[in-house]
PDB file of N, CA and C in Angstrom:
ATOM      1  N   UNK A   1     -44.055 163.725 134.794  1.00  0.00           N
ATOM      2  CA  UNK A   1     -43.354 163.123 135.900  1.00  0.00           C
ATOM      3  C   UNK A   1     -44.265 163.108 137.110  1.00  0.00           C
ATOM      4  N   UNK A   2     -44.544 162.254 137.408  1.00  0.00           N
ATOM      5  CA  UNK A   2     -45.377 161.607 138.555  1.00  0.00           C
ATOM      6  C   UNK A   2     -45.183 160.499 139.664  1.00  0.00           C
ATOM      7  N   UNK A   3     -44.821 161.479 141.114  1.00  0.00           N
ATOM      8  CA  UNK A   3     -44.408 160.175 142.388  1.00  0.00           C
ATOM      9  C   UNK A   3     -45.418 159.690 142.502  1.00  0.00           C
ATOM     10  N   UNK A   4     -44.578 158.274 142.660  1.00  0.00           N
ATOM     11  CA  UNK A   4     -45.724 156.909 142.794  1.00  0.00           C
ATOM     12  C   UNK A   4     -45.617 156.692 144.415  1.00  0.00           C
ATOM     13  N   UNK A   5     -45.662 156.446 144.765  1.00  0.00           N
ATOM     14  CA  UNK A   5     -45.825 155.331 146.297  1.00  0.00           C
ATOM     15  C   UNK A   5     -46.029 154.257 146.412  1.00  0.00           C
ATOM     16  N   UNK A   6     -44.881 153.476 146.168  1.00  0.00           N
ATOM     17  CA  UNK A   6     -44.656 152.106 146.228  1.00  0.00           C
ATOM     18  C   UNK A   6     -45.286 151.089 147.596  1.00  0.00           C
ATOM     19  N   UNK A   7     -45.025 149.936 147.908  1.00  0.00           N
ATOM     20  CA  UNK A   7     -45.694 149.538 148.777  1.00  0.00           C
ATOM     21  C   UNK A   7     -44.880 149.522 150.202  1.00  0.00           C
ATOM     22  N   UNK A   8     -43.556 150.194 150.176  1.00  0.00           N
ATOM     23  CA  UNK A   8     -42.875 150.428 151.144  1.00  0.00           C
ATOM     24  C   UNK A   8     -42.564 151.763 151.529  1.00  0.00           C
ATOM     25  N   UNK A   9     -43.800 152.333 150.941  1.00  0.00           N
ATOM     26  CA  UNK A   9     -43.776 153.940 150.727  1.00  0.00           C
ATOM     27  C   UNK A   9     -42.426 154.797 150.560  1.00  0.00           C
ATOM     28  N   UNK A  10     -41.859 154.259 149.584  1.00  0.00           N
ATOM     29  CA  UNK A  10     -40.965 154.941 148.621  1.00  0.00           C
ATOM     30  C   UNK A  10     -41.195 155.800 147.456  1.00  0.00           C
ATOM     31  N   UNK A  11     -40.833 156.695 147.817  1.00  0.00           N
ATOM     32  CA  UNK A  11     -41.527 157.482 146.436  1.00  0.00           C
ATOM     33  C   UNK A  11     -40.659 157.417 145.151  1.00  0.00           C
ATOM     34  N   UNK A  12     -41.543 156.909 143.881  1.00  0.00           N
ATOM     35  CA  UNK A  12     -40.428 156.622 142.686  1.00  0.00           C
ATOM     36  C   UNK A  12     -40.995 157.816 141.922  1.00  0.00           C
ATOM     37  N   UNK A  13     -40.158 158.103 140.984  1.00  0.00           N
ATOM     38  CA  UNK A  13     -40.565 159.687 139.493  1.00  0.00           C
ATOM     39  C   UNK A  13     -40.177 158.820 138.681  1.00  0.00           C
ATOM     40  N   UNK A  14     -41.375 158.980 138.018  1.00  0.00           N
ATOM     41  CA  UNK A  14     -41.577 158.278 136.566  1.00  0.00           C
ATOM     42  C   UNK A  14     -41.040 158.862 135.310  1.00  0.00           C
ATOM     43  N   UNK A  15     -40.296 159.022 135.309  1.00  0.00           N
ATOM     44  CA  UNK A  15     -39.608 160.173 133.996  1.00  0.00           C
ATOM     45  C   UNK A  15     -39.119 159.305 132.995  1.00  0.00           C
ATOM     46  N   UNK A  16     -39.239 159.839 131.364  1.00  0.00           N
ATOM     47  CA  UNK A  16     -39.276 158.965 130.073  1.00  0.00           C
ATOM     48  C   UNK A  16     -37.115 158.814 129.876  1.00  0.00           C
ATOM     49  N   UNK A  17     -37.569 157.969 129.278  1.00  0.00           N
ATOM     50  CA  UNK A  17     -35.815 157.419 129.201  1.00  0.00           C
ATOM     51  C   UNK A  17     -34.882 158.230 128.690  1.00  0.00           C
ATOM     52  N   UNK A  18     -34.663 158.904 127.942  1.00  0.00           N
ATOM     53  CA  UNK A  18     -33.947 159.797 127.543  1.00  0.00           C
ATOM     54  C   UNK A  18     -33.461 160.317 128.846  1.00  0.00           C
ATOM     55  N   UNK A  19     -34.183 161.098 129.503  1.00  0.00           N
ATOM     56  CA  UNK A  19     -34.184 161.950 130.980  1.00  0.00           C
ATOM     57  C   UNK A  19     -33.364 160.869 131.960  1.00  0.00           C
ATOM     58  N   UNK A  20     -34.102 159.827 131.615  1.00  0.00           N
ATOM     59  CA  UNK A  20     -33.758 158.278 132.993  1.00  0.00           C
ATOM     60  C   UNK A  20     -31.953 158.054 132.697  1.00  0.00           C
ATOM     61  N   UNK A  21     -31.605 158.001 131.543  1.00  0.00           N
ATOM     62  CA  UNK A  21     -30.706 157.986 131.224  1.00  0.00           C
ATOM     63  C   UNK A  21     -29.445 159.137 131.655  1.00  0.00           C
ATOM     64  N   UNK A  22     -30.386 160.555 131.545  1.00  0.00           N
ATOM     65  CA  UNK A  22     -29.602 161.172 131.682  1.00  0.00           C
ATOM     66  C   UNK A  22     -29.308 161.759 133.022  1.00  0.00           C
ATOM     67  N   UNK A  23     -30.223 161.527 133.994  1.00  0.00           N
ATOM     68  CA  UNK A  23     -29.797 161.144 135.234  1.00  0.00           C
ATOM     69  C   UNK A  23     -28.952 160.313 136.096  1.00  0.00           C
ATOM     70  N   UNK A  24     -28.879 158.911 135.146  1.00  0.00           N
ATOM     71  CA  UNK A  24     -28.165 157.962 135.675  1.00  0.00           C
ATOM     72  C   UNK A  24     -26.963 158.805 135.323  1.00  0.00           C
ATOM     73  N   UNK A  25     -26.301 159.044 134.328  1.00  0.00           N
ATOM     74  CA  UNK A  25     -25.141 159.292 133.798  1.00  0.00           C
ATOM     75  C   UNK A  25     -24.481 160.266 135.020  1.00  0.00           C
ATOM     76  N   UNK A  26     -24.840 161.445 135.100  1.00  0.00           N
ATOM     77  CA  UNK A  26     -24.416 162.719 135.603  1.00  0.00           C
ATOM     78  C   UNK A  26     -24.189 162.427 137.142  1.00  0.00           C
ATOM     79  N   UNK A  27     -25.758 161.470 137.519  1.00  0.00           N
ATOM     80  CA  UNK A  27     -25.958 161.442 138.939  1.00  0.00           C
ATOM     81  C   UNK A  27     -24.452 160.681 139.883  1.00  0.00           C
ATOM     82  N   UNK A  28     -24.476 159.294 138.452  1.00  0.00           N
ATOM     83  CA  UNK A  28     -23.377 158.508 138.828  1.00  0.00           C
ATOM     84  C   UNK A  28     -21.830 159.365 138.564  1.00  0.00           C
ATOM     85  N   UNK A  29     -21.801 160.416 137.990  1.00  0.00           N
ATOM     86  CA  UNK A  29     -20.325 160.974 137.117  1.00  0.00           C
ATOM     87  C   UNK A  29     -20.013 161.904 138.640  1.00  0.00           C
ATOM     88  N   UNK A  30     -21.514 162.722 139.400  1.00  0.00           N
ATOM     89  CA  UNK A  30     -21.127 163.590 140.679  1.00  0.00           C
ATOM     90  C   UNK A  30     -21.289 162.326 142.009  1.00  0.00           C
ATOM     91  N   UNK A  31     -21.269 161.707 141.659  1.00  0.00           N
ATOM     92  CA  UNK A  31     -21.508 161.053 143.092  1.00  0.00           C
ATOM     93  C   UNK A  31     -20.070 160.242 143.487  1.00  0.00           C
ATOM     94  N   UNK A  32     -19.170 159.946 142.235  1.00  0.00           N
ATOM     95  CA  UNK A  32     -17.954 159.320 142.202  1.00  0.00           C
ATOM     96  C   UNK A  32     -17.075 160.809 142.137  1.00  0.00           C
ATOM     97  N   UNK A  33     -16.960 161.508 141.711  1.00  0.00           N
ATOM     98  CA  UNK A  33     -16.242 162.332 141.912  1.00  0.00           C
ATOM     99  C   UNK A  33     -16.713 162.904 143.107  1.00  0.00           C
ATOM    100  N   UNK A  34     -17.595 163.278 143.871  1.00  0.00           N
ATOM    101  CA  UNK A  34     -17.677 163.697 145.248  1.00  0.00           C
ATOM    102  C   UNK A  34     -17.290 163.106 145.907  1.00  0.00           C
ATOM    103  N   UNK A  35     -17.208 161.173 146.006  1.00  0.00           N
ATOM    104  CA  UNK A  35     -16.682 160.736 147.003  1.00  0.00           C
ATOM    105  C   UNK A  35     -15.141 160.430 146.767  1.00  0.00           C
ATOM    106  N   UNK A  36     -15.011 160.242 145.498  1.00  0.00           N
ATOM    107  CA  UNK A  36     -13.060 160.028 145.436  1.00  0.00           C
ATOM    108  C   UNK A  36     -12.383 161.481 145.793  1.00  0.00           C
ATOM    109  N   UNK A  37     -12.900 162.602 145.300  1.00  0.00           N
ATOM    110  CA  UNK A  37     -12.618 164.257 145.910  1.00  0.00           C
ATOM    111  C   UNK A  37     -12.666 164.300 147.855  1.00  0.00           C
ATOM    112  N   UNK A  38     -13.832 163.941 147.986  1.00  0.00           N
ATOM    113  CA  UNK A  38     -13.617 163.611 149.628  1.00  0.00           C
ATOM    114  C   UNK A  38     -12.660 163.513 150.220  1.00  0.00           C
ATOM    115  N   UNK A  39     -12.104 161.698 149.548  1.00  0.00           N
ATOM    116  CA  UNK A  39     -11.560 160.998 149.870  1.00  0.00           C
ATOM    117  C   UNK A  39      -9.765 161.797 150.098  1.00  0.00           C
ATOM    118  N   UNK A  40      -9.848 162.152 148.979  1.00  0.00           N
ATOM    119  CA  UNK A  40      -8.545 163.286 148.335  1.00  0.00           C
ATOM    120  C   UNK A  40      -8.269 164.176 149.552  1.00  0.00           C
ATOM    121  N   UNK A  41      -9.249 165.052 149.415  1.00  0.00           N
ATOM    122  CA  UNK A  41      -9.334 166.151 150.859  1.00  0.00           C
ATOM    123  C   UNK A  41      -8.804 165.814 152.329  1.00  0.00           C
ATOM    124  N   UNK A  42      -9.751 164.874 152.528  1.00  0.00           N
ATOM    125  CA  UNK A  42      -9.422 163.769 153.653  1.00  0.00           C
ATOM    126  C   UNK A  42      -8.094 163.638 153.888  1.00  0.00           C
ATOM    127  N   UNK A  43      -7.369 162.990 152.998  1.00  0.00           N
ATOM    128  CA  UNK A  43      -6.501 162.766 153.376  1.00  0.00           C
ATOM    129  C   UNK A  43      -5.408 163.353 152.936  1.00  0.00           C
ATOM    130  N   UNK A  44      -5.874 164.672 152.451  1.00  0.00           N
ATOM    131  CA  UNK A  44      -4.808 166.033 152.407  1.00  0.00           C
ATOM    132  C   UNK A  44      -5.112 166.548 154.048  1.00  0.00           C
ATOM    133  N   UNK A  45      -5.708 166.929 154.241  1.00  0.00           N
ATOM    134  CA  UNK A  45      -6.508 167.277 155.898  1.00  0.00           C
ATOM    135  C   UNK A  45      -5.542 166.519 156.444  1.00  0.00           C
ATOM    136  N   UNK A  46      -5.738 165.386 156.366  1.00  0.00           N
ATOM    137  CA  UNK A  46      -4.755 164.701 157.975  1.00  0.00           C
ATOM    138  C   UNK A  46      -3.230 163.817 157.303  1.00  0.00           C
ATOM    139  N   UNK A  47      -2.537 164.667 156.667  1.00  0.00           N
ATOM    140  CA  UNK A  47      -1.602 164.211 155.687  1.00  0.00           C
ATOM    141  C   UNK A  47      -1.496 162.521 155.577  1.00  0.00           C
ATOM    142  N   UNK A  48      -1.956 161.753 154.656  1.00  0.00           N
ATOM    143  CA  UNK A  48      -2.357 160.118 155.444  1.00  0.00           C
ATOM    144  C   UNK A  48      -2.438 160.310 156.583  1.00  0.00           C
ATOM    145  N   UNK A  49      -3.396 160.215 157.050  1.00  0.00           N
ATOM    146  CA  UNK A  49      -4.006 159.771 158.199  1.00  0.00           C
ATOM    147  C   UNK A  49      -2.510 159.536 159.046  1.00  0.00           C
ATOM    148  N   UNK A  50      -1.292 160.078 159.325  1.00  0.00           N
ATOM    149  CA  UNK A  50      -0.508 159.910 159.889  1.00  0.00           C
ATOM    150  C   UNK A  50       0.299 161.819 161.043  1.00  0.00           C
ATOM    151  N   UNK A  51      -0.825 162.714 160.733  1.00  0.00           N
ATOM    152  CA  UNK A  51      -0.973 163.663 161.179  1.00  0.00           C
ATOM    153  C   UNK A  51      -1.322 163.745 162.196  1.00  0.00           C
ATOM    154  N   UNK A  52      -0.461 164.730 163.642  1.00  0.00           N
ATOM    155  CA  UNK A  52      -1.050 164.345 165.162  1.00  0.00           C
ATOM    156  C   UNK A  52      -2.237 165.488 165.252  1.00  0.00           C
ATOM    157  N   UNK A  53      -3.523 164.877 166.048  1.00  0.00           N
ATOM    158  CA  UNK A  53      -4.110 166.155 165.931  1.00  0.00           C
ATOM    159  C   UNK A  53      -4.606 166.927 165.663  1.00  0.00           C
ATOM    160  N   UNK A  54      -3.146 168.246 166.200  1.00  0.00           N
ATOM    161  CA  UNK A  54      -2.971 169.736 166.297  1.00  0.00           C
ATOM    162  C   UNK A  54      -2.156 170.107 164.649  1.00  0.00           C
ATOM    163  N   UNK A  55      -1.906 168.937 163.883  1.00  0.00           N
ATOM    164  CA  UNK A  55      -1.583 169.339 162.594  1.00  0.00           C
ATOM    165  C   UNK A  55      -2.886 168.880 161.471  1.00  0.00           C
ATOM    166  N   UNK A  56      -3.848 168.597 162.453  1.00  0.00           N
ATOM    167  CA  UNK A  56      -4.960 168.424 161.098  1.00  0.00           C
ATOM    168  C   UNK A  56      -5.342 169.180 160.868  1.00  0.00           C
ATOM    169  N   UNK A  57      -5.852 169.912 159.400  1.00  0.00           N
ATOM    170  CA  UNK A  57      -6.563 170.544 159.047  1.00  0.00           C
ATOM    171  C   UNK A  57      -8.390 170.196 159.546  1.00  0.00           C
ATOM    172  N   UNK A  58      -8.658 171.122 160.037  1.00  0.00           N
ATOM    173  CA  UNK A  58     -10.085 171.001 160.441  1.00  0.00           C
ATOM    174  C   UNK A  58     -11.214 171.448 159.411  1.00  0.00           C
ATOM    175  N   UNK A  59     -11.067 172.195 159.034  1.00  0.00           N
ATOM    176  CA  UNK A  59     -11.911 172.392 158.103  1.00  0.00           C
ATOM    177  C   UNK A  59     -11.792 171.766 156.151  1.00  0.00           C
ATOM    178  N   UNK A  60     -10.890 171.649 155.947  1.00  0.00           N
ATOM    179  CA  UNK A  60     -10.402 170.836 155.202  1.00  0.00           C
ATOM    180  C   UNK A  60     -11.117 169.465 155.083  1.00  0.00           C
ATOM    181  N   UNK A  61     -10.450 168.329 156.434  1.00  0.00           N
ATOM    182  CA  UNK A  61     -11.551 167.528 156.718  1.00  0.00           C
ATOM    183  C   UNK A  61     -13.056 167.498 156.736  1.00  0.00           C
ATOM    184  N   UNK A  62     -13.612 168.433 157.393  1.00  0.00           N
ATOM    185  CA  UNK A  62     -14.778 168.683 157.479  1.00  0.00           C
ATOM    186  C   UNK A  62     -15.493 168.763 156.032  1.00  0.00           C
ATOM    187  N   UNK A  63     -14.290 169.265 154.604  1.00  0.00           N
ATOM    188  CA  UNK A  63     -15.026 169.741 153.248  1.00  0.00           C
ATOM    189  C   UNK A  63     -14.711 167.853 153.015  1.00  0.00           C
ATOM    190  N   UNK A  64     -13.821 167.263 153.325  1.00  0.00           N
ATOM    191  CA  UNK A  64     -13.977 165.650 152.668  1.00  0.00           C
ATOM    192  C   UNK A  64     -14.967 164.922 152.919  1.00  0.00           C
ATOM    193  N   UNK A  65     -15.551 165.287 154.115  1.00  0.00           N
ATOM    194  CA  UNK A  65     -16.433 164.680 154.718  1.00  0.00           C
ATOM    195  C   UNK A  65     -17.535 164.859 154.108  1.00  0.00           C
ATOM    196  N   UNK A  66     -17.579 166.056 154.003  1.00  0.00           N
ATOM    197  CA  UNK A  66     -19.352 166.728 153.577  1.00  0.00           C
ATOM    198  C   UNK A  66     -19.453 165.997 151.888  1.00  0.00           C
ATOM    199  N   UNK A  67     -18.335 166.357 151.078  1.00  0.00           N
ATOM    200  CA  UNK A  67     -18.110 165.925 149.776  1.00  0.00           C
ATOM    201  C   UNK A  67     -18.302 164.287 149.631  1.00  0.00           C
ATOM    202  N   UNK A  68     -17.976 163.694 150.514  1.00  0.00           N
ATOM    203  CA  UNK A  68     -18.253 162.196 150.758  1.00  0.00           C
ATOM    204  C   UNK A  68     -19.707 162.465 151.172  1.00  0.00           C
ATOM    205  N   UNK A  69     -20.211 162.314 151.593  1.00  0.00           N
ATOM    206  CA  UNK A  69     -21.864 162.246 152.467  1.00  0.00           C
ATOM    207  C   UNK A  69     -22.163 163.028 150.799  1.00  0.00           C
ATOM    208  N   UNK A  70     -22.313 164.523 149.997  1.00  0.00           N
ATOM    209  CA  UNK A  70     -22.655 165.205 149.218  1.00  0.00           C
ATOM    210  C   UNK A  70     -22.712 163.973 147.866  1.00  0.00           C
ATOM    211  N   UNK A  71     -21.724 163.104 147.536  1.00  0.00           N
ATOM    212  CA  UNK A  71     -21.157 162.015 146.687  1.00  0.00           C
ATOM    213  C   UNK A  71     -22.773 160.757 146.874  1.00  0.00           C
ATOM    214  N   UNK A  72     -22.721 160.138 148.208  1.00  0.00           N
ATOM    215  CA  UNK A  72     -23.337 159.455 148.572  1.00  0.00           C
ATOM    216  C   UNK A  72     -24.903 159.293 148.514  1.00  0.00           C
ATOM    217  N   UNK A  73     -25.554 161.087 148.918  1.00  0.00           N
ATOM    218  CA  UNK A  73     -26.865 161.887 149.109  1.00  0.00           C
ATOM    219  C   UNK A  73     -27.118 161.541 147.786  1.00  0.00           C
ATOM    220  N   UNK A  74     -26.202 162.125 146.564  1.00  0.00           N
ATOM    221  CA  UNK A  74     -26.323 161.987 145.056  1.00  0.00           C
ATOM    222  C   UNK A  74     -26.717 160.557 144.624  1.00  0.00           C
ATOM    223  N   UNK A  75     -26.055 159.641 144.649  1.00  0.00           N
ATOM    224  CA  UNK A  75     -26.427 158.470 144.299  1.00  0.00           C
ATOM    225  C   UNK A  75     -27.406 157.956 144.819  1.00  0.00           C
ATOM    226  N   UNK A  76     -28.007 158.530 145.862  1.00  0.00           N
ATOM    227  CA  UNK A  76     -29.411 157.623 146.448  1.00  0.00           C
ATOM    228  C   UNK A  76     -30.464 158.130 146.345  1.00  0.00           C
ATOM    229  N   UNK A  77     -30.023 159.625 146.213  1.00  0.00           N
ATOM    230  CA  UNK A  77     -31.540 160.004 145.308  1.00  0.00           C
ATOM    231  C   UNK A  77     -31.736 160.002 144.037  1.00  0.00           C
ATOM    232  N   UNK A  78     -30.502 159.288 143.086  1.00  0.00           N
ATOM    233  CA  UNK A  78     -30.773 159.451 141.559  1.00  0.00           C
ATOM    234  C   UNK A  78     -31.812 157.641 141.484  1.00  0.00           C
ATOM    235  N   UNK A  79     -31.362 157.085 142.726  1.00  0.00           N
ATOM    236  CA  UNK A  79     -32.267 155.702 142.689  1.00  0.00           C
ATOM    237  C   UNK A  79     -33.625 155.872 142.903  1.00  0.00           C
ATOM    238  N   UNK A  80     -34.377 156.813 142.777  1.00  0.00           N
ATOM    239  CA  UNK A  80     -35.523 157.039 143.215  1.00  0.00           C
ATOM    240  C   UNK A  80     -36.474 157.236 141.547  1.00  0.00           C
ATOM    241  N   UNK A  81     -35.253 157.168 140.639  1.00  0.00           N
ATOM    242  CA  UNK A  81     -36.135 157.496 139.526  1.00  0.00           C
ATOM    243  C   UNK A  81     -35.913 156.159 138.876  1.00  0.00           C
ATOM    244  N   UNK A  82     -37.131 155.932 137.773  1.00  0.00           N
ATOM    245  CA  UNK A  82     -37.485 155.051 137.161  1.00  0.00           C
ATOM    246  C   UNK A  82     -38.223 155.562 135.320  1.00  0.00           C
ATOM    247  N   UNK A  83     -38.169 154.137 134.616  1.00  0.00           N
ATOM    248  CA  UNK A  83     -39.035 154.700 133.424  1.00  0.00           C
ATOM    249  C   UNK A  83     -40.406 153.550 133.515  1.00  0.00           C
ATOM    250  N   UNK A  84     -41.076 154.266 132.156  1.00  0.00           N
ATOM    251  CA  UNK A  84     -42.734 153.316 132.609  1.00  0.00           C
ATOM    252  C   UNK A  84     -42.321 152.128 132.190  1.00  0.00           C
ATOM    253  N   UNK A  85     -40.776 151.731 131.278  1.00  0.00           N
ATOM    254  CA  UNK A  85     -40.955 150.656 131.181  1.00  0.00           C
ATOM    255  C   UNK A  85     -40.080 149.899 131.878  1.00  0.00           C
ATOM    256  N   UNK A  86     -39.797 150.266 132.917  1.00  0.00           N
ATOM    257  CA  UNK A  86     -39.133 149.499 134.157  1.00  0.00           C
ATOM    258  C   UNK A  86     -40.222 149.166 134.883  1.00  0.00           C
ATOM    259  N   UNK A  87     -40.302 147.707 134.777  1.00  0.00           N
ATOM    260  CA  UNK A  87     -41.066 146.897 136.022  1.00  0.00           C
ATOM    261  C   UNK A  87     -41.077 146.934 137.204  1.00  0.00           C
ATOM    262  N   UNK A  88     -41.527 146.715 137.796  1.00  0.00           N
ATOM    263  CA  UNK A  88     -40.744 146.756 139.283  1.00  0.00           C
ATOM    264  C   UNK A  88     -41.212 144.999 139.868  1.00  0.00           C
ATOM    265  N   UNK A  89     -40.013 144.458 140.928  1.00  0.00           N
ATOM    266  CA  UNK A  89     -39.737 143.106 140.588  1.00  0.00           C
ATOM    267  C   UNK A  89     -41.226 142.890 141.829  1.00  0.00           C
ATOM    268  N   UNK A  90     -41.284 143.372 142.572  1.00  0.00           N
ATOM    269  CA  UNK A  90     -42.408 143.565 143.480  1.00  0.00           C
ATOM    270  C   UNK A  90     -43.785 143.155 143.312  1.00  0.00           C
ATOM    271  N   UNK A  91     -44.190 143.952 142.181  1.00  0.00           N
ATOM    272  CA  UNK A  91     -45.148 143.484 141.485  1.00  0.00           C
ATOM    273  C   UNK A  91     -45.645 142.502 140.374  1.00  0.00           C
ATOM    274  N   UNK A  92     -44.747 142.087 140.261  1.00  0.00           N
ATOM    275  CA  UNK A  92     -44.886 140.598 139.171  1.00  0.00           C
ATOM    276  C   UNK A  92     -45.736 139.624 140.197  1.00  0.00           C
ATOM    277  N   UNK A  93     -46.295 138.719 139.318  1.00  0.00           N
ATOM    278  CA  UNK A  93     -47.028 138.092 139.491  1.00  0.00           C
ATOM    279  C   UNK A  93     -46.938 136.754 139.265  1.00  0.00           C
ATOM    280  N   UNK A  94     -45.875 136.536 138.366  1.00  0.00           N
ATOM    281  CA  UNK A  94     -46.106 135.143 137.510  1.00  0.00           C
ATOM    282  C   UNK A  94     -44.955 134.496 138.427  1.00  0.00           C
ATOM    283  N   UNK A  95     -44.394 135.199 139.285  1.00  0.00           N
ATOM    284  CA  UNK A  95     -42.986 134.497 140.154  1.00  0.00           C
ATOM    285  C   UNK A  95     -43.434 134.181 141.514  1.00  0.00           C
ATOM    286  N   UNK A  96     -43.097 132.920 141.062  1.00  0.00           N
ATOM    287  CA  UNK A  96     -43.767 132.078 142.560  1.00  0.00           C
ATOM    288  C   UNK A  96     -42.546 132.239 143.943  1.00  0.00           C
ATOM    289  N   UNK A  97     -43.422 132.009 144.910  1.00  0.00           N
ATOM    290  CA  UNK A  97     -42.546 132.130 146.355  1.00  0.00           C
ATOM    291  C   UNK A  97     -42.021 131.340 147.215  1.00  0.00           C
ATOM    292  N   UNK A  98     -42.240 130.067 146.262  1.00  0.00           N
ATOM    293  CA  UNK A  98     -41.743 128.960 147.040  1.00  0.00           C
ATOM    294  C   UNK A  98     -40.373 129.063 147.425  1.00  0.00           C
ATOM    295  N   UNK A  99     -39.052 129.614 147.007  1.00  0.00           N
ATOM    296  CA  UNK A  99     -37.951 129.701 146.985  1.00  0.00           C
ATOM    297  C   UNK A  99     -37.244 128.305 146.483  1.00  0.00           C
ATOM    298  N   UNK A 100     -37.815 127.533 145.405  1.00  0.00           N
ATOM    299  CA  UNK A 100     -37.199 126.396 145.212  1.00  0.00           C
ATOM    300  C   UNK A 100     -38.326 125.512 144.678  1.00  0.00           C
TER     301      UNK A 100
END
């Protein structure tokens, strides 16, 4: 596994498919359950959003929140990985730029 540095200095990990795979899976399985759990919290915290206030749970909220952002963090760093036999569209060559 080796970061590349793309030409927008993004760093990609080259990891073999099996692995690529099994990142996507998990990354995508915690990143939807962190943000629908959030979401849950959230709006246990401020009973629908129809709670004044001095009846919100504060810390409660604060765990939907983090679990949302925690959901989100997950999915954008599982985009950082790639396999050797994913191209990248960037570097092709044979696709012209005329747009038409």
């Amino acid at each position: 596994m080796e970061p590349e540095s793309g030409t927008s200095g993004r760093r990609e990990v080259v990891v073999p498919l099996r692995l690529y795979k099994t990142i996507t899976v998990f990354s995508t399985l915690i990143a939807v359950v962190g943000i629908l759990g959030g979401f849950i919290v959230l709006d246990v915290a401020t009973n629908r959003a129809q709670a004044d206030f001095s009846e919100v749970n504060i810390a409660a909220a604060i765990l939907g929140v983090g679990m949302i952002v925690a959901g989100a963090v997950t999915y954008a760093f599982s985009t950082r990985f790639r396999t050797t036999e994913m191209g990248n569209a960037k570097d092709d060559t044979d696709e012209h730029s005329d747009n038409g």
